[in-house]
N, C-alpha and C. Protein backbone atom coordinates (compact mmCIF):
# COMPACT_ATOMS: atom_id res chain seq x y z
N UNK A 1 0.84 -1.18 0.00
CA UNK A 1 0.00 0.00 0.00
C UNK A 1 0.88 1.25 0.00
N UNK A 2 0.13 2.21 -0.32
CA UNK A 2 0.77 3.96 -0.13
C UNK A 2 -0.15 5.10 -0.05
N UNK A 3 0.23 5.62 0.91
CA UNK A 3 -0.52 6.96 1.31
C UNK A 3 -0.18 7.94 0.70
N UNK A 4 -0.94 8.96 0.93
CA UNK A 4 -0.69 10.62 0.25
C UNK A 4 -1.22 11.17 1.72
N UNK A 5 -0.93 11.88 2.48
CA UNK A 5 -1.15 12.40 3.85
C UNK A 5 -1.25 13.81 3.42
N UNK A 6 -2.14 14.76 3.34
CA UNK A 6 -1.78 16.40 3.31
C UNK A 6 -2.10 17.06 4.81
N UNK A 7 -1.77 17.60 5.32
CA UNK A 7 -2.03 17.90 6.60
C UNK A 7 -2.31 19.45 6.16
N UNK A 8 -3.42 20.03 6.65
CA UNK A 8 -3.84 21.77 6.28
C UNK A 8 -3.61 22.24 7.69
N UNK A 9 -3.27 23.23 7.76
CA UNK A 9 -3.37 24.34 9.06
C UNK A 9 -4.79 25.16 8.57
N UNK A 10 -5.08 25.52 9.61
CA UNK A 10 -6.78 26.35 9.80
C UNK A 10 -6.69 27.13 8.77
N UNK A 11 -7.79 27.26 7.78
CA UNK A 11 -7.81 28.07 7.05
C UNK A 11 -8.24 29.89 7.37
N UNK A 12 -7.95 30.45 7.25
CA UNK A 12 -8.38 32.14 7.65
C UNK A 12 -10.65 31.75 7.75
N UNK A 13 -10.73 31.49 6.86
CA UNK A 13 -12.37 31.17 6.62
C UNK A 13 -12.77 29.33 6.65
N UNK A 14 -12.84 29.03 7.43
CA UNK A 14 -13.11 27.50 7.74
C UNK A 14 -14.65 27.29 7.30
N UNK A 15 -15.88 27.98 7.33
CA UNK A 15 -16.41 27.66 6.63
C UNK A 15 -16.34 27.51 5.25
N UNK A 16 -15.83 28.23 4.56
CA UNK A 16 -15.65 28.43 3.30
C UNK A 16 -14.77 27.27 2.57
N UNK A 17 -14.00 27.21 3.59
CA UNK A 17 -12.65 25.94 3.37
C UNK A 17 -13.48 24.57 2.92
N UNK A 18 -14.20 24.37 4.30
CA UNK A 18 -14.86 23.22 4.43
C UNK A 18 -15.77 22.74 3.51
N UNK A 19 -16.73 24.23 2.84
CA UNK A 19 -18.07 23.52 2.06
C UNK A 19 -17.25 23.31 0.61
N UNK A 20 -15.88 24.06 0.27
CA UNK A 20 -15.64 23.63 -1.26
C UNK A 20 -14.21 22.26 -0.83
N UNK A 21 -14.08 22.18 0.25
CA UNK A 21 -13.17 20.77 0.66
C UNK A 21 -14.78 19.61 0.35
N UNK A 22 -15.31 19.50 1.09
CA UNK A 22 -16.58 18.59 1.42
C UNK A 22 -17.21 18.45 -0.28
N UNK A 23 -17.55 19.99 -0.45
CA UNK A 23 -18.74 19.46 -1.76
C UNK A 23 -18.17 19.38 -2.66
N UNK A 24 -17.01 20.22 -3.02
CA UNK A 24 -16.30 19.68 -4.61
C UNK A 24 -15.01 19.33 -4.38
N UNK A 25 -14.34 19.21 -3.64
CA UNK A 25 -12.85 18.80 -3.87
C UNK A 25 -12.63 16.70 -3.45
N UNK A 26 -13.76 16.57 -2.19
CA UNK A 26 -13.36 15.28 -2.00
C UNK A 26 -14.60 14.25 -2.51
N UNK A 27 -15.57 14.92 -3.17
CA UNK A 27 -15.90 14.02 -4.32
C UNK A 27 -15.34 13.71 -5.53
N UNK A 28 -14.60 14.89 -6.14
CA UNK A 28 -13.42 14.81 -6.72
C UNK A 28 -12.10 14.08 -7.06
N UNK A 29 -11.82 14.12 -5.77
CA UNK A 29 -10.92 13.12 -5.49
C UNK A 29 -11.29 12.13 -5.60
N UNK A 30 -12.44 11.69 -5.24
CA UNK A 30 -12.83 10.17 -5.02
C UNK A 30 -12.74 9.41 -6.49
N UNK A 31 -12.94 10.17 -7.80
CA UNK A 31 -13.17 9.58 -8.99
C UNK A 31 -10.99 9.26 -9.69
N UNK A 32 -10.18 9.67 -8.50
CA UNK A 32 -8.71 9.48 -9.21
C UNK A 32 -8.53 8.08 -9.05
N UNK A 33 -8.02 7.64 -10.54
CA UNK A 33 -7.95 6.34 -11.21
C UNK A 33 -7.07 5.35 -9.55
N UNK A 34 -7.25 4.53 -9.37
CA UNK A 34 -6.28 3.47 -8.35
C UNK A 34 -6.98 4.27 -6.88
N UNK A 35 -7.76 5.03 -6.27
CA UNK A 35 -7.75 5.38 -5.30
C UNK A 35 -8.47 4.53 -4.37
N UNK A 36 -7.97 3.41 -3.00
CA UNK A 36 -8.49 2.34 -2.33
C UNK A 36 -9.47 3.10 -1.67
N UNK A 37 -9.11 4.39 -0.71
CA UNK A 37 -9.89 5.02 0.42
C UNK A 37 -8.89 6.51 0.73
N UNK A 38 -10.06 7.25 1.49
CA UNK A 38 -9.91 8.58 1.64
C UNK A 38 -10.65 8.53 3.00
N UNK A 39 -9.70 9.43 4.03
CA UNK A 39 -10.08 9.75 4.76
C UNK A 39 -9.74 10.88 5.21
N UNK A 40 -10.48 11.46 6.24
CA UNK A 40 -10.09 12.93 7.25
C UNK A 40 -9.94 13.13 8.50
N UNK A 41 -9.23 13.62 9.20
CA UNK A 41 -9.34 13.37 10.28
C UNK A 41 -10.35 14.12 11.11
N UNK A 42 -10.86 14.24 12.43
CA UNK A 42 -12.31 14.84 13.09
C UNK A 42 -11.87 15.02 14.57
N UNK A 43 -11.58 16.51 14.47
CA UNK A 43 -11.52 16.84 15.57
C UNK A 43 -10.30 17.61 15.84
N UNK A 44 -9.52 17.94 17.30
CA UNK A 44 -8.51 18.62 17.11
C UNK A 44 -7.45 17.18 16.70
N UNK A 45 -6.50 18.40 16.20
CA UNK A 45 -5.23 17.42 16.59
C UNK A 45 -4.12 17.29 17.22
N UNK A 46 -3.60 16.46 18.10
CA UNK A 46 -2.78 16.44 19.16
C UNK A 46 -1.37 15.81 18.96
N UNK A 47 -0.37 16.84 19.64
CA UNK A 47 1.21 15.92 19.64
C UNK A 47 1.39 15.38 20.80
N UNK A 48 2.33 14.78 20.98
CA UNK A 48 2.45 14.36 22.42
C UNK A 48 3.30 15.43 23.27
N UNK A 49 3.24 16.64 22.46
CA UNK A 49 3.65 18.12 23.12
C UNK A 49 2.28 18.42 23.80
N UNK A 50 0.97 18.38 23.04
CA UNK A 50 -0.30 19.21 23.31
C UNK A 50 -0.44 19.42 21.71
N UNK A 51 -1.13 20.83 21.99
CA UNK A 51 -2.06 20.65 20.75
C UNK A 51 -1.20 21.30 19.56
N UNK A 52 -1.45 20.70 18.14
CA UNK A 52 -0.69 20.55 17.08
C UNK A 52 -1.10 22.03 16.13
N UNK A 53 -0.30 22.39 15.33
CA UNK A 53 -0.65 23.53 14.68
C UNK A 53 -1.43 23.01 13.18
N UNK A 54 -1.88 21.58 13.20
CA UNK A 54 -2.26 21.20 12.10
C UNK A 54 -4.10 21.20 12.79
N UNK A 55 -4.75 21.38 11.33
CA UNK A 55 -6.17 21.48 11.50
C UNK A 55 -6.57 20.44 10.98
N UNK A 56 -6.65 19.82 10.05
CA UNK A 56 -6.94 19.18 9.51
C UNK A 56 -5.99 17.85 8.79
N UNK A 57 -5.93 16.27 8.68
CA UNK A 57 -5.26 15.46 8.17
C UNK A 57 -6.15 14.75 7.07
N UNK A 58 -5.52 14.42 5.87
CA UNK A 58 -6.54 14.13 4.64
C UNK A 58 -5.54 12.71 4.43
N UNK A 59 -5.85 11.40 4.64
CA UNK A 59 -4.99 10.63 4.33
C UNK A 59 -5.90 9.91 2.84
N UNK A 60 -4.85 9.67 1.72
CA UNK A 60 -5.89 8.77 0.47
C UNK A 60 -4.69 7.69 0.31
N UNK A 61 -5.51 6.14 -0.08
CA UNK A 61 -5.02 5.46 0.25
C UNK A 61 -4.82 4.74 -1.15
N UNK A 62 -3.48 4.54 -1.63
CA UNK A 62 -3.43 3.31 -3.24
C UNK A 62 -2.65 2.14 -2.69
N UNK A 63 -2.77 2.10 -4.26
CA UNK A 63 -1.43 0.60 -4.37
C UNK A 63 -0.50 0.64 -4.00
N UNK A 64 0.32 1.89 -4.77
CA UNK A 64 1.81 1.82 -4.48
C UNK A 64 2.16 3.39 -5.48
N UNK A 65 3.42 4.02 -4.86
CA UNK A 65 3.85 5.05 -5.28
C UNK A 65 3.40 5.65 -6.91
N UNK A 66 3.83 4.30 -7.24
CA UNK A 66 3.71 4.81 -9.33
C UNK A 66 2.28 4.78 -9.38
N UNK A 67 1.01 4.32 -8.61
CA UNK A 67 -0.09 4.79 -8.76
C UNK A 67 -0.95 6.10 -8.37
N UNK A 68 -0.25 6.25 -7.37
CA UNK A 68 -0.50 7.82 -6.95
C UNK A 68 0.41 8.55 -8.17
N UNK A 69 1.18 8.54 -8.75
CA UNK A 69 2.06 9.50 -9.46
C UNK A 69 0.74 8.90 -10.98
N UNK A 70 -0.12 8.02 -10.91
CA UNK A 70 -0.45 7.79 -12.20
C UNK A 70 -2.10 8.50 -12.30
N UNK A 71 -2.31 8.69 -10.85
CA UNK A 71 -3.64 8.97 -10.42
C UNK A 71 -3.34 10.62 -10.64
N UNK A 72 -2.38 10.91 -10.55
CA UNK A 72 -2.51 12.72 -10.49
C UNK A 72 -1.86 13.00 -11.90
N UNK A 73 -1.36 12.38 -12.96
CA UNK A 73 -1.05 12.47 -13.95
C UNK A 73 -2.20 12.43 -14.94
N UNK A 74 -3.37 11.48 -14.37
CA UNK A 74 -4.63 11.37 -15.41
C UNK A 74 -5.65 12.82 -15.55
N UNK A 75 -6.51 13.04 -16.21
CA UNK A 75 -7.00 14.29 -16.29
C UNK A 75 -7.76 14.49 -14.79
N UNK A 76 -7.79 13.76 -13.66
CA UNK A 76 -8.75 13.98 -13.02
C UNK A 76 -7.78 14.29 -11.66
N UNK A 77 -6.86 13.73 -11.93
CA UNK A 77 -5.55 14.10 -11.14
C UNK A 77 -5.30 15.14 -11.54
N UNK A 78 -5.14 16.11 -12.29
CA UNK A 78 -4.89 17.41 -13.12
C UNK A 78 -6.02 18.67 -12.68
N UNK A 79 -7.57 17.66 -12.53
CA UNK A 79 -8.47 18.77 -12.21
C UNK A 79 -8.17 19.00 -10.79
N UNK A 80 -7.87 17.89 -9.67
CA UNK A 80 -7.63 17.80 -8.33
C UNK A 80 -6.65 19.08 -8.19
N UNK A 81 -5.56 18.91 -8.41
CA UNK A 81 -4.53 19.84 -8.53
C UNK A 81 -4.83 21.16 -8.58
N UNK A 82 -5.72 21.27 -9.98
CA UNK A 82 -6.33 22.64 -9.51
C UNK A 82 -7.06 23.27 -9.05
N UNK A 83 -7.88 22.30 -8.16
CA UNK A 83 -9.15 22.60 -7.81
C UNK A 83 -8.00 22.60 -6.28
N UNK A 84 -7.04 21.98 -5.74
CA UNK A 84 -6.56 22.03 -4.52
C UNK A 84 -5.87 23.93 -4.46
N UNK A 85 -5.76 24.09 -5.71
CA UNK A 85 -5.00 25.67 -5.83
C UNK A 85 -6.03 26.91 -5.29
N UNK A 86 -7.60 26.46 -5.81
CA UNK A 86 -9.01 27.25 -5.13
C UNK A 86 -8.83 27.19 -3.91
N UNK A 87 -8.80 26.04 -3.16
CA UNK A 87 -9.16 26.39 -1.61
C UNK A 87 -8.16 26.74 -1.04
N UNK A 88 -6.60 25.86 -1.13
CA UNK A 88 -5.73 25.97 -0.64
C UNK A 88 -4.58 26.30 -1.16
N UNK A 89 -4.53 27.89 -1.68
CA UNK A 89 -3.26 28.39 -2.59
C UNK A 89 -2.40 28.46 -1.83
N UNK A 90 -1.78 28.47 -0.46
CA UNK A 90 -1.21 29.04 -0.45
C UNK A 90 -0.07 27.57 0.23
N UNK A 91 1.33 26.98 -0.21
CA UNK A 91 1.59 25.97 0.15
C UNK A 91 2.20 26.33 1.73
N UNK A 92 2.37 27.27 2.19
CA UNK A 92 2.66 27.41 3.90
C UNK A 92 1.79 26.77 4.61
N UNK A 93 0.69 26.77 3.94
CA UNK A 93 -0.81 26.29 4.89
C UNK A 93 -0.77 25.19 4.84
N UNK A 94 -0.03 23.68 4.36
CA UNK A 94 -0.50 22.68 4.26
C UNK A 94 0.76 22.03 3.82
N UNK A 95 1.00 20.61 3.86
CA UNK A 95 2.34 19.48 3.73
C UNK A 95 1.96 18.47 3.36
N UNK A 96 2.35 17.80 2.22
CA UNK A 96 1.85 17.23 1.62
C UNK A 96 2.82 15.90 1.38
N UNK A 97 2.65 14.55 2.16
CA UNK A 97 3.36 13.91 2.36
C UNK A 97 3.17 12.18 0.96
N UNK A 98 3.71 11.60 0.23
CA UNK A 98 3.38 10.29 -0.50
C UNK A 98 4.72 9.87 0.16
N UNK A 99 4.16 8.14 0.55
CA UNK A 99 5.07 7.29 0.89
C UNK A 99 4.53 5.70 0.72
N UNK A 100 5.41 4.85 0.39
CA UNK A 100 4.90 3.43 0.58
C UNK A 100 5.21 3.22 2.16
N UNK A 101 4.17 2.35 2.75
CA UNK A 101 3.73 1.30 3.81
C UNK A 101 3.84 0.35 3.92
N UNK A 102 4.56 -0.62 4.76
CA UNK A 102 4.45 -1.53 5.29
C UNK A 102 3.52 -2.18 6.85
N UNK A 103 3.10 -3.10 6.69
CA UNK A 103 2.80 -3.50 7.99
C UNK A 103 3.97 -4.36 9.05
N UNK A 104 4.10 -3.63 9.92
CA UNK A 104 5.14 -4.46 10.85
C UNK A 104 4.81 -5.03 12.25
């Protein structure tokens, strides 16, 4: 398996964030070619400092690396991209992590 993790910090307008994250960006997502599962995280989020400067965690879940690189290469991977530039232009606000997984 392999993840794509983006982690967002609070947006200035969180409603606003939320209804074009929710109504058009992660139905969106949902149609990229190889994608197993998508999830978000709910609620605050915590380090084992206290509380984290991240707002939000978006984990989507594939096969393996060259499918995420094949999922954002297809046209719908292309619209994602720019539809991620609408809500969230600005890349300070957010980290955007792909890695393969193992279970150990």
């Amino acid at each position: 398996m392999a993840r794509m993790v983006v982690i967002y910090k609070a947006p200035a307008d969180v409603d606003a964030f939320e209804r074009h994250y929710f109504e058009k960006h992660v139905p969106l997502a949902k149609r990229l070619p190889g994608i197993r599962k998508y999830e978000v995280s709910r609620g605050a989020i915590m380090s084992p400092a206290g509380p984290s400067d991240a707002w939000m965690v978006a984990t989507l879940h594939f096969d393996s690396l060259a499918a995420i690189r094949d999922a954002f290469a297809s046209e719908v991977g292309k619209e994602c991209a720019a539809d991620r530039r609408e809500f969230a232009p600005d890349p300070a606000q957010f980290q955007m992590l792909m890695f393969d997984d193992k279970e150990v």
